[in-house]
C-alpha atoms as a PDB file:
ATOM      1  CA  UNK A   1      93.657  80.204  65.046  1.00  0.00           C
ATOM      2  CA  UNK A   2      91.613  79.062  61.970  1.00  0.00           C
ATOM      3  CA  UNK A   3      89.274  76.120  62.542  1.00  0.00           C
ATOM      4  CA  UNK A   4      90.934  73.520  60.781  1.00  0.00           C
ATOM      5  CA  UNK A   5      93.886  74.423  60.033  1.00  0.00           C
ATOM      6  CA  UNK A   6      96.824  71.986  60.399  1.00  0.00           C
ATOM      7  CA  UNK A   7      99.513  74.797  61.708  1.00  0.00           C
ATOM      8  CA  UNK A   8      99.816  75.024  65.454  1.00  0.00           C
ATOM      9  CA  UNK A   9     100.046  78.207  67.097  1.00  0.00           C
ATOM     10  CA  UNK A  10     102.952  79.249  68.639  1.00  0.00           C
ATOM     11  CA  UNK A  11     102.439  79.783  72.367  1.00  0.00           C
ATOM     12  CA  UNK A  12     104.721  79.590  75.589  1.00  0.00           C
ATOM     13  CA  UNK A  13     104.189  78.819  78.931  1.00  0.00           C
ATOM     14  CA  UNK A  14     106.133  80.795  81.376  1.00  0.00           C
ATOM     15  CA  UNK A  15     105.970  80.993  85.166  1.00  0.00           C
ATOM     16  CA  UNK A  16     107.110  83.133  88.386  1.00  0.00           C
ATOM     17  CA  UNK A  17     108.234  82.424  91.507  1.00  0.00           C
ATOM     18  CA  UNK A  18     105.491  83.055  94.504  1.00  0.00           C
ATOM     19  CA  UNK A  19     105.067  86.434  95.923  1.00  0.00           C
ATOM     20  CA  UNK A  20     103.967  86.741  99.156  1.00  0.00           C
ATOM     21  CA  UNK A  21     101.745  89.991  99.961  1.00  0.00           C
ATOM     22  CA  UNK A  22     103.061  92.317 102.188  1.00  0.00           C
ATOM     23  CA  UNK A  23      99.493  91.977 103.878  1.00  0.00           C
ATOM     24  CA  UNK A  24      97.263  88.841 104.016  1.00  0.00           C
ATOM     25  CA  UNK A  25      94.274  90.798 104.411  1.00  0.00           C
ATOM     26  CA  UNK A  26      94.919  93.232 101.625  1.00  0.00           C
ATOM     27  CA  UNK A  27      96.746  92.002  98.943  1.00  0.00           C
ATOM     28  CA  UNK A  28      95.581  93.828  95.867  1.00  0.00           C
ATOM     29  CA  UNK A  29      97.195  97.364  95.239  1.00  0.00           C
ATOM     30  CA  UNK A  30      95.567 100.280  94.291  1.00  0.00           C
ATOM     31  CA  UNK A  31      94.521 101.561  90.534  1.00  0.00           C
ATOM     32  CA  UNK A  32      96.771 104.426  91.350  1.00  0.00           C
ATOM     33  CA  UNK A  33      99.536 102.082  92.758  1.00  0.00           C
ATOM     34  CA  UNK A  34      99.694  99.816  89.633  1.00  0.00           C
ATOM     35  CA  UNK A  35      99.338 103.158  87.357  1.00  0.00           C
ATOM     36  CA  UNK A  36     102.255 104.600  89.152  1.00  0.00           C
ATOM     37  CA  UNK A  37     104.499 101.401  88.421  1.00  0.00           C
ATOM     38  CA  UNK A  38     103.361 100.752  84.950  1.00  0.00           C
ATOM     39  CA  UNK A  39     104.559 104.713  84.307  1.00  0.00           C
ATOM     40  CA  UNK A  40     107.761 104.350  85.725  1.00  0.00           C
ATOM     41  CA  UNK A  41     108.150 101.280  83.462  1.00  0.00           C
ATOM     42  CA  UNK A  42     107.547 103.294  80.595  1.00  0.00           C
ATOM     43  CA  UNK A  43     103.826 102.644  79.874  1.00  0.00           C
ATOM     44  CA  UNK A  44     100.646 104.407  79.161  1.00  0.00           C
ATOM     45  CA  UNK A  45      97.376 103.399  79.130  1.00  0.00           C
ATOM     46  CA  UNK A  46      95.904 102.311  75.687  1.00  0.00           C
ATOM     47  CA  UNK A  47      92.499 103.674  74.876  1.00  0.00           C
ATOM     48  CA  UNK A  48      89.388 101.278  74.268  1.00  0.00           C
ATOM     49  CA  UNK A  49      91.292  98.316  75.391  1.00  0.00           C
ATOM     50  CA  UNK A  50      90.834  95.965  78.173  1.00  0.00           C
ATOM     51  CA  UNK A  51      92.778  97.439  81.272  1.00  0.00           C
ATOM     52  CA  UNK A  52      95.191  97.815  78.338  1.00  0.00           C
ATOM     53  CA  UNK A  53      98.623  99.553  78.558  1.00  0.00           C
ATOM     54  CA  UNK A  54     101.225 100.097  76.103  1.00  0.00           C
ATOM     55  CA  UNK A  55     105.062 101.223  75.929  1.00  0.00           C
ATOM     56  CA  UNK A  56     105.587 102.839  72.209  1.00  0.00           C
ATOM     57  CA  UNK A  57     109.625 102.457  72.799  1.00  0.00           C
ATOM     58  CA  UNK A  58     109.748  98.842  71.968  1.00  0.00           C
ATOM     59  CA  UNK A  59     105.893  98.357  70.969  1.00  0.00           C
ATOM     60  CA  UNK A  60     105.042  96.405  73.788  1.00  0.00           C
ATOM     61  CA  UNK A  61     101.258  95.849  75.085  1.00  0.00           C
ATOM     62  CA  UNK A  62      99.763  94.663  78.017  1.00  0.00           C
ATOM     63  CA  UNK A  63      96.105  93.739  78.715  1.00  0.00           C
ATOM     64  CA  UNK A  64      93.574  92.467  81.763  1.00  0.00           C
ATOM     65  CA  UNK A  65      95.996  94.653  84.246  1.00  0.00           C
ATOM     66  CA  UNK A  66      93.347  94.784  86.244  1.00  0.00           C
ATOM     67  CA  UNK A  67      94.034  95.219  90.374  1.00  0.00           C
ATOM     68  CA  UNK A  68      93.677  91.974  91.089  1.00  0.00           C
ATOM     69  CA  UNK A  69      95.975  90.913  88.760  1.00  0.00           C
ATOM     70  CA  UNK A  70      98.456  92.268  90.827  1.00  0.00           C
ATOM     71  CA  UNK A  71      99.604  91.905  94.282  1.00  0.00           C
ATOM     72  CA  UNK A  72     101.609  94.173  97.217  1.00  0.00           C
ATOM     73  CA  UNK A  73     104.761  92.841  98.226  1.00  0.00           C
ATOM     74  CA  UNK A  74     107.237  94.025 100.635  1.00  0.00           C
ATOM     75  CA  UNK A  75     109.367  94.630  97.819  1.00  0.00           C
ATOM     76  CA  UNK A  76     106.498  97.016  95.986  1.00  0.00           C
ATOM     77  CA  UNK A  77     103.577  96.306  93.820  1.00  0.00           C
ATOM     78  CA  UNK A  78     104.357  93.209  91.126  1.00  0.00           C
ATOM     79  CA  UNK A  79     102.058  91.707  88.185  1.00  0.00           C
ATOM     80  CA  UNK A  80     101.105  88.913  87.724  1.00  0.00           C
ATOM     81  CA  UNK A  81      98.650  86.884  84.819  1.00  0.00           C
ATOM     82  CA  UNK A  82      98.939  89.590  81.997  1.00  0.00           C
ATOM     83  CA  UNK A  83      98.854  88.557  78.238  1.00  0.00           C
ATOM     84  CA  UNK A  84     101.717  90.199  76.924  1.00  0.00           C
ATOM     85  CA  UNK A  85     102.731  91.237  73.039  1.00  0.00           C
ATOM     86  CA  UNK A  86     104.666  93.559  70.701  1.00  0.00           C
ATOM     87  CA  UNK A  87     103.527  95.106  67.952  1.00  0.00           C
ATOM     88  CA  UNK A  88     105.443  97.691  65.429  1.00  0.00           C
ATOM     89  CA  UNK A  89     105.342 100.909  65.157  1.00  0.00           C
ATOM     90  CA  UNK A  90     102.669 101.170  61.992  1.00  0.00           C
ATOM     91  CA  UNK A  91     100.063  99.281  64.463  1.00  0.00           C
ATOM     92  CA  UNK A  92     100.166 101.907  67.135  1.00  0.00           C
END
């Protein structure tokens, strides 16, 4: 965004439905936990980023996937609050 520019930015709003943690009094999953998931979907971490992570077969990143921006469900470990983008391939 360029101050004063007359183009809006494109952004969407998106949401989820609730998760409920598997445990009240520990909700937040391990680093090893959400590094375990993120592999299994494909991703690696990305190097000098911000808890980044990204998954070179379709060029998608994700940042800020920090612990607590996940939670433990009975149904396993599931993000949520993540910027999300794609780049191509030249930009990896």
């Amino acid at each position: 965004m360029v101050i004063g520019d007359k183009t809006e930015p494109i952004s969407a709003v998106v949401s989820q439905r609730w998760h409920r943690a598997a445990d009240l009094s520990s909700p937040i999953p391990q680093e090893s936990q959400i590094s375990t998931l993120l592999n299994n979907l494909g991703f690696e971490q990305l190097p000098n980023s911000f808890h980044g992570w990204r998954r070179i077969s379709d060029g998608m990143i994700i940042l800020d996937a920090r612990p607590d921006n996940f939670v433990r469900t009975k149904d396993g470990v599931v993000p949520i609050d993540m910027p999300i983008t794609q780049v191509d391939e030249d930009n990896f």
